[in-house]
C-alpha atoms as a PDB file:
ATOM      1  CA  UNK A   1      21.368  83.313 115.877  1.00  0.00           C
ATOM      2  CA  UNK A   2      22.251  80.508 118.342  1.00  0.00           C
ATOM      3  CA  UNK A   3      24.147  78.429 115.521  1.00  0.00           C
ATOM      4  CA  UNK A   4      26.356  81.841 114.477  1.00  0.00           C
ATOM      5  CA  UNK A   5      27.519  82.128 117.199  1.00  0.00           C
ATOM      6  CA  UNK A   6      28.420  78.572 118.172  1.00  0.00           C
ATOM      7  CA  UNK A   7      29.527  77.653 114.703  1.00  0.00           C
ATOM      8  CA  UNK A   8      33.252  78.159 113.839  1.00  0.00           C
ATOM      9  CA  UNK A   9      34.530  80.300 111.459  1.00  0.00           C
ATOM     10  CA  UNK A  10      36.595  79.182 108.309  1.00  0.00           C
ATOM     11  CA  UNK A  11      38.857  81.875 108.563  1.00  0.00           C
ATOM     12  CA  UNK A  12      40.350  81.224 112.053  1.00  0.00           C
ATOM     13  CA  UNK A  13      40.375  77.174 111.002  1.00  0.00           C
ATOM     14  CA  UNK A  14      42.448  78.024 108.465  1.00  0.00           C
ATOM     15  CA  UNK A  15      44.598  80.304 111.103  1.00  0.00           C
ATOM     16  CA  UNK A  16      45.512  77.215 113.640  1.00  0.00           C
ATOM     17  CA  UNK A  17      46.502  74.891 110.769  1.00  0.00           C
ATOM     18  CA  UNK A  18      48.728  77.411 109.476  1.00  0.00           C
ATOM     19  CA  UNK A  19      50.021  77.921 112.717  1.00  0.00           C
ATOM     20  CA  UNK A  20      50.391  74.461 113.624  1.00  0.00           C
ATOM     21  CA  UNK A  21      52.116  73.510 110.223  1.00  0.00           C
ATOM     22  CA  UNK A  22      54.603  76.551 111.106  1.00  0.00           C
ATOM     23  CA  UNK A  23      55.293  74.994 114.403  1.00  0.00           C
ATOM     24  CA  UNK A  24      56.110  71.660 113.093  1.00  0.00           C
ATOM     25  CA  UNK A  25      58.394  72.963 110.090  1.00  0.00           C
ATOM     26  CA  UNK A  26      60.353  74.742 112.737  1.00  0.00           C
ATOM     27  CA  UNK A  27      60.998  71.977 114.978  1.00  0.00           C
ATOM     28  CA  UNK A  28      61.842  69.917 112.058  1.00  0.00           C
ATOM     29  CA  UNK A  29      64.114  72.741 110.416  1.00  0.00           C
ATOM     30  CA  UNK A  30      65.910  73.049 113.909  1.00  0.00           C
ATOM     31  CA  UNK A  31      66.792  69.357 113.950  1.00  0.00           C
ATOM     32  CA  UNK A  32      68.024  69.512 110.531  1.00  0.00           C
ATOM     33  CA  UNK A  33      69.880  72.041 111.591  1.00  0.00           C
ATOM     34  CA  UNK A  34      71.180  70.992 114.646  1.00  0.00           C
ATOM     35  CA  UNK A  35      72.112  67.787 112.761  1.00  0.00           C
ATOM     36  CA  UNK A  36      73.573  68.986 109.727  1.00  0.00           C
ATOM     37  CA  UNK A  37      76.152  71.032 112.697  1.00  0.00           C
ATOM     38  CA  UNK A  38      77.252  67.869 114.009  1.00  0.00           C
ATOM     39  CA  UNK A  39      77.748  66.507 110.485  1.00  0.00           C
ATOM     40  CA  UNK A  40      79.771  69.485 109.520  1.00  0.00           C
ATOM     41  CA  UNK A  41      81.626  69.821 112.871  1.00  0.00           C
ATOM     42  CA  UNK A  42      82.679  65.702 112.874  1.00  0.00           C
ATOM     43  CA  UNK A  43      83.777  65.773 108.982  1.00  0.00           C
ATOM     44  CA  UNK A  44      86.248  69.150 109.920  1.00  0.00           C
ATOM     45  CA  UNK A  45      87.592  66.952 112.819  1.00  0.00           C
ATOM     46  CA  UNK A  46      88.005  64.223 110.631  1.00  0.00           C
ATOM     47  CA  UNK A  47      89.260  66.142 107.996  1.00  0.00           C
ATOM     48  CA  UNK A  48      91.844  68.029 110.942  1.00  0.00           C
ATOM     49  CA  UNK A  49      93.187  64.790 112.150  1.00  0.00           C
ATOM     50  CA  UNK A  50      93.900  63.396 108.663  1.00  0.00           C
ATOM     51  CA  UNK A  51      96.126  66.538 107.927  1.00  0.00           C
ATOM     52  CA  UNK A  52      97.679  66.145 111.060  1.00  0.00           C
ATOM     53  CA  UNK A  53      98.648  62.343 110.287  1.00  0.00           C
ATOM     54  CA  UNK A  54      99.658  63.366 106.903  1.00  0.00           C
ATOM     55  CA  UNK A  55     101.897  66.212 108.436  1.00  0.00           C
ATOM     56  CA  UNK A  56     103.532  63.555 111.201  1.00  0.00           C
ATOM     57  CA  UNK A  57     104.109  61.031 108.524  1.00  0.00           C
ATOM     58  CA  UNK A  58     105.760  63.465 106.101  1.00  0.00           C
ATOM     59  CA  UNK A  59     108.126  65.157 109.369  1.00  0.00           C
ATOM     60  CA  UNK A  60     109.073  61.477 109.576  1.00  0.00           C
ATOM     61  CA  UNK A  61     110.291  60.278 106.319  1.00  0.00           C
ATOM     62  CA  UNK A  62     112.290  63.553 105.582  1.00  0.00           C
ATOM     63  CA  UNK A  63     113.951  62.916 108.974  1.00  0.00           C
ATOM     64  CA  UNK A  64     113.878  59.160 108.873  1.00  0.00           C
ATOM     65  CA  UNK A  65     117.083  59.387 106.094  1.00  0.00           C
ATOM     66  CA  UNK A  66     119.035  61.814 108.376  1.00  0.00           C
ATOM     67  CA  UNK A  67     118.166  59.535 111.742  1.00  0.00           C
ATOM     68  CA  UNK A  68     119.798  56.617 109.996  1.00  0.00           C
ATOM     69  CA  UNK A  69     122.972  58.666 108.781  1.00  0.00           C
ATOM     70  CA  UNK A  70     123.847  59.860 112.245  1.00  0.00           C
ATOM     71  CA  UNK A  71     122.968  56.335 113.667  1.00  0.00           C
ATOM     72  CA  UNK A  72     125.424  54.836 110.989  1.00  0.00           C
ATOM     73  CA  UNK A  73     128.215  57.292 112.342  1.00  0.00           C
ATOM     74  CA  UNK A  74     127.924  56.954 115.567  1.00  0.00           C
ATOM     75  CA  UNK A  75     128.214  52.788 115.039  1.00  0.00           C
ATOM     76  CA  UNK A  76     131.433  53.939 112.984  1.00  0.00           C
ATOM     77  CA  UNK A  77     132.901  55.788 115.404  1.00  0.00           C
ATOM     78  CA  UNK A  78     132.628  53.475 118.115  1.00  0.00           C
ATOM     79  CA  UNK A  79     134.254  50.715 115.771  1.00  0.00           C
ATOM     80  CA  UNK A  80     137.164  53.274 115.074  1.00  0.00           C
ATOM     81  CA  UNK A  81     137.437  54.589 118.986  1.00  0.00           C
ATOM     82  CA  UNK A  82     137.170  50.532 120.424  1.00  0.00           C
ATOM     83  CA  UNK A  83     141.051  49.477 119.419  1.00  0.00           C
ATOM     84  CA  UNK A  84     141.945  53.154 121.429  1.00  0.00           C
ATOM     85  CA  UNK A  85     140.132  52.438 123.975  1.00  0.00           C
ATOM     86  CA  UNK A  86     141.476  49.193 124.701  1.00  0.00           C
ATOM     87  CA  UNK A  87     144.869  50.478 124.755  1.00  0.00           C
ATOM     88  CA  UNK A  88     143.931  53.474 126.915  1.00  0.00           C
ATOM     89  CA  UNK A  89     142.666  50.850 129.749  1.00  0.00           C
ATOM     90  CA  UNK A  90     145.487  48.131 128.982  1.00  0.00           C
ATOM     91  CA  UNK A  91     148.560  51.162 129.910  1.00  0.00           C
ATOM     92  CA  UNK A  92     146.149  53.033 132.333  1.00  0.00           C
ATOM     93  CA  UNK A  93     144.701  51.280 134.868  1.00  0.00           C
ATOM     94  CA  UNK A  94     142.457  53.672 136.441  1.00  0.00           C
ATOM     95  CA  UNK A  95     140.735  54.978 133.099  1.00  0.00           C
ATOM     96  CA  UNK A  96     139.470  50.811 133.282  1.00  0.00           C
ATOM     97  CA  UNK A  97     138.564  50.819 136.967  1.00  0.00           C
ATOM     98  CA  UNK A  98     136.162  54.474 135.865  1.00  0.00           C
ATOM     99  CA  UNK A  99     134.664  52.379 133.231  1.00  0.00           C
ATOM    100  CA  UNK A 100     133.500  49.568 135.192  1.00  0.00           C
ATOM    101  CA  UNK A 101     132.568  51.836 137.870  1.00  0.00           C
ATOM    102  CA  UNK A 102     130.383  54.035 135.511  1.00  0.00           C
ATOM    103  CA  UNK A 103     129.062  50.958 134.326  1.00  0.00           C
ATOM    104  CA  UNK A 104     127.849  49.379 137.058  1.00  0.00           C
ATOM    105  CA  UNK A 105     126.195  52.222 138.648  1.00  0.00           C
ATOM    106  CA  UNK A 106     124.436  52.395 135.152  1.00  0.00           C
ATOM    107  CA  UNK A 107     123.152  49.119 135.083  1.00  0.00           C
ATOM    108  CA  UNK A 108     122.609  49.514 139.290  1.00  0.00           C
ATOM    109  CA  UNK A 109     124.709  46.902 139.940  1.00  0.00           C
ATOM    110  CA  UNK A 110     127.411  48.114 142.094  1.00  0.00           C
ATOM    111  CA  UNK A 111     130.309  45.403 142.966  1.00  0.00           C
ATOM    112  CA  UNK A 112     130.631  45.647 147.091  1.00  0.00           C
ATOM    113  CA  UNK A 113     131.578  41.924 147.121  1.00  0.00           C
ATOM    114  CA  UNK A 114     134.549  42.650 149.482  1.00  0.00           C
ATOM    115  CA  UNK A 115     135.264  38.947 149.567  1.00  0.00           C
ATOM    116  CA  UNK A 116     138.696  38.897 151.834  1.00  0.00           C
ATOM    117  CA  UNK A 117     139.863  42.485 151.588  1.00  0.00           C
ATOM    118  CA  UNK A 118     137.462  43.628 154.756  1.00  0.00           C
ATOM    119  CA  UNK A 119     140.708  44.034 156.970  1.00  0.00           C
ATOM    120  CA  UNK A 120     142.688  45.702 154.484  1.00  0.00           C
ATOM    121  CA  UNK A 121     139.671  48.127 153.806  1.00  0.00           C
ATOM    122  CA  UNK A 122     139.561  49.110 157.085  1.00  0.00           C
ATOM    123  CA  UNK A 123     142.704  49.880 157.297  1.00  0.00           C
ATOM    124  CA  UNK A 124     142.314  51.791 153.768  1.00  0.00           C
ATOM    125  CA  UNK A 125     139.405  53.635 155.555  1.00  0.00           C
ATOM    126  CA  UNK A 126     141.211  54.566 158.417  1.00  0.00           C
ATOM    127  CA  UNK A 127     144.394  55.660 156.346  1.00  0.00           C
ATOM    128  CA  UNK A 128     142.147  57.884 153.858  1.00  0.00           C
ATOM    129  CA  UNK A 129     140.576  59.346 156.868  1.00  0.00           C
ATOM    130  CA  UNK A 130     143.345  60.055 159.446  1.00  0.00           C
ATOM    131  CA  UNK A 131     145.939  61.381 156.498  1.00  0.00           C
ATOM    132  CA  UNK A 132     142.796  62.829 155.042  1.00  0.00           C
ATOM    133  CA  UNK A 133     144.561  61.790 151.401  1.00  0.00           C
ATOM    134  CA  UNK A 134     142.623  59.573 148.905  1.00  0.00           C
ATOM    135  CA  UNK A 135     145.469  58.640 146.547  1.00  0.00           C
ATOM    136  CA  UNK A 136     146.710  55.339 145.569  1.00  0.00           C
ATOM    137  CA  UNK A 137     150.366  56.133 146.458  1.00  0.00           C
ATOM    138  CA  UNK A 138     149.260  56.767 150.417  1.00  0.00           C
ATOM    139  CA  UNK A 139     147.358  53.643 150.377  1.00  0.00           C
ATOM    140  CA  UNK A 140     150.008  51.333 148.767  1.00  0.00           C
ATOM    141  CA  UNK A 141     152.552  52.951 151.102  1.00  0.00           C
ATOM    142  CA  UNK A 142     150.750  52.826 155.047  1.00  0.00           C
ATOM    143  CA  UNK A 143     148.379  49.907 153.844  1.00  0.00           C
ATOM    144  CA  UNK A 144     151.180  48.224 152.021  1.00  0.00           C
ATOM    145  CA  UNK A 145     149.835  47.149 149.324  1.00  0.00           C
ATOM    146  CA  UNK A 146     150.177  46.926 145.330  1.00  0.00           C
ATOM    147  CA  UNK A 147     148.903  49.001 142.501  1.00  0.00           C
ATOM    148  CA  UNK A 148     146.421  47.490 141.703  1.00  0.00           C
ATOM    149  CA  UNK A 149     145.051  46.029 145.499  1.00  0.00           C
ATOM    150  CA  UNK A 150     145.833  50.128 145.651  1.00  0.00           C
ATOM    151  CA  UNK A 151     142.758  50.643 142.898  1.00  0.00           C
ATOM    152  CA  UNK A 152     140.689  47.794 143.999  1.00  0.00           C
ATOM    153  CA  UNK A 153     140.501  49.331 147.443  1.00  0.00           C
ATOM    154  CA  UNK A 154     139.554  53.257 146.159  1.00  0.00           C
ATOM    155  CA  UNK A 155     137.397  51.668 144.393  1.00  0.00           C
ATOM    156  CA  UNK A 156     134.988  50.242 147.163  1.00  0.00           C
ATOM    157  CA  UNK A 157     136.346  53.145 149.333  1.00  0.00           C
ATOM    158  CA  UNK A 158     134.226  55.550 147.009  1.00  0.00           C
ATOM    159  CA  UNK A 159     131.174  52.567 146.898  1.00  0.00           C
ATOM    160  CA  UNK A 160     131.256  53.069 150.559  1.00  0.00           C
ATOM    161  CA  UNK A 161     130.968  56.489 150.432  1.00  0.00           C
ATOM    162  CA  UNK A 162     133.970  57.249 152.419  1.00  0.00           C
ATOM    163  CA  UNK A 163     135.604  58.875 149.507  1.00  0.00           C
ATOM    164  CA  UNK A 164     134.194  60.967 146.531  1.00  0.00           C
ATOM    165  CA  UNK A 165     134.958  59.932 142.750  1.00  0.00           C
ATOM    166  CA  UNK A 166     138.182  61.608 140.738  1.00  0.00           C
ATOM    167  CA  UNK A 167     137.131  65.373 139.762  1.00  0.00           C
ATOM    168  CA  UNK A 168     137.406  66.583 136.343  1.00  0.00           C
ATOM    169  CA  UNK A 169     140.434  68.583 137.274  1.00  0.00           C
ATOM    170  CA  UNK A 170     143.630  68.575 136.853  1.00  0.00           C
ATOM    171  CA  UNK A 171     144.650  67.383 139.746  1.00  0.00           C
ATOM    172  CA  UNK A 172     142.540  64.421 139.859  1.00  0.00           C
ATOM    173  CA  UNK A 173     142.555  64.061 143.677  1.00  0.00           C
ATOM    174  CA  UNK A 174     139.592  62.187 145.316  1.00  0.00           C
ATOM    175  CA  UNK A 175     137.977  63.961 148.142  1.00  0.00           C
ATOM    176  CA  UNK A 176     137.795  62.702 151.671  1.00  0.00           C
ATOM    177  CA  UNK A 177     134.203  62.520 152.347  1.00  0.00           C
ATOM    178  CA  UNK A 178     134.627  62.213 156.319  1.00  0.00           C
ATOM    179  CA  UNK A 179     136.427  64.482 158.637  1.00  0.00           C
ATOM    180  CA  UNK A 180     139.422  63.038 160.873  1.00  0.00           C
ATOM    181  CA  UNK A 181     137.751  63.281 163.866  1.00  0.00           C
ATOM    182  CA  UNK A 182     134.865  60.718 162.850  1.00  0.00           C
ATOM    183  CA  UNK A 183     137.640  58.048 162.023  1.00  0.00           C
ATOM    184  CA  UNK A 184     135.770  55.803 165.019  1.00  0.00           C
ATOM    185  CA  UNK A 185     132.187  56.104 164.301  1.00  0.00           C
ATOM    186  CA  UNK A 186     133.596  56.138 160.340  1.00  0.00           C
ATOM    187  CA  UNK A 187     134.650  52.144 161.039  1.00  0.00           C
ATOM    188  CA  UNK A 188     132.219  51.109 162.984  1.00  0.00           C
ATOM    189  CA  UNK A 189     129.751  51.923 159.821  1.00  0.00           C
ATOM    190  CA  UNK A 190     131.925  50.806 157.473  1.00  0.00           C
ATOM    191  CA  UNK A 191     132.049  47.482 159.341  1.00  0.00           C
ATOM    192  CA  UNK A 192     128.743  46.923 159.655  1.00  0.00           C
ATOM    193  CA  UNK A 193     128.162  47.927 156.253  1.00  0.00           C
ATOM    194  CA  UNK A 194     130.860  45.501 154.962  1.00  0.00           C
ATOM    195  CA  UNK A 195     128.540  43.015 156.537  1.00  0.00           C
ATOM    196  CA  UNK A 196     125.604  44.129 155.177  1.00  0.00           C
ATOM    197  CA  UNK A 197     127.112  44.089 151.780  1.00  0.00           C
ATOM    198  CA  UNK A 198     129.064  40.291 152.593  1.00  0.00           C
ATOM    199  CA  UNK A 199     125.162  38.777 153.611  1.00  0.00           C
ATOM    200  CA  UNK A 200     123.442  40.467 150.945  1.00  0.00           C
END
């Protein structure tokens, strides 16, 4: 009776292996599965980037033709427009002084060398500033001056920031960036920035 009931039965045996086995070909159908995702998921990615590539390339050789056409015209234009433009700055002086101007505050190399025009930009200031007129006319007539020491002297006038540059207007008249009744402390800056400028 003793070894009945100690003895173990076939039929529940049989139940635990089955159960194990099930146990084991779940964990290993999970992994499969888990790993057959992140092979699926990496080839769509792959598979997405490629397109994208392909797309990119193709956007740039049906634009690369039309790139190269309106770089070609813009290289002919500037051929045809240099011969005008050099006789726009040989019969107007000012249109030449813009240029420069524009291009050194393009590269960031603005020309304050004042060299020995510091009196006679003083006095420019002090003209501009009293008459509260930034024209070349005023400066060649109380400065007494010519045209073009006239130009020179705007010129550094509007690097100094005591005048503004020539609006897009008709009238084409400078403004006067400081009031009349800063003419003193207007110098005195303007002198020590003339320094400044001279050292540096």
């Amino acid at each position: 009776m003793a070894d009945l009931l100690t003895e173990p039965r076939s039929g529940d045996l049989a139940s635990e292996e089955i159960a194990a086995r099930l146990v084991a070909i779940t964990a290993n159908l999970d992994a499969h599965i888990e790993e057959r995702a992140i092979v699926i998921a990496a080839e769509r990615i792959t598979a997405a980037e490629d397109a994208a590539e392909q797309k990119v390339a193709g956007l740039m050789a049906s634009h690369a033709s039309e790139v190269q056409r309106l770089e070609d015209l813009i290289k002919e234009l500037r051929r045809q427009l240099k011969p005008l433009r050099r006789h726009i700055e040989e019969t107007c002086p000012e249109v030449k002084e813009r240029r420069a101007r524009f291009e050194a505050e393009r590269t960031g190399r603005l020309d304050l060398d004042v060299g020995h025009d510091r009196d006679l930009l003083l006095d420019a200031a002090r003209v501009v500033i009293e008459t509260q007129r930034a024209d070349r006319t005023t400066i060649q007539r109380k400065a007494r001056v010519g045209f073009a020491k006239a130009g020179r002297l705007l010129e550094l006038l509007e690097q100094f920031r005591v005048i503004g540059p020539v609006p897009a207007t008709t009238s084409g008249k400078r403004p006067v960036l400081l009031p009349k009744e800063e003419t003193d402390g207007a110098l005195k800056r303007l002198r020590k920035e003339i320094g400044e400028a001279s050292n540096g």
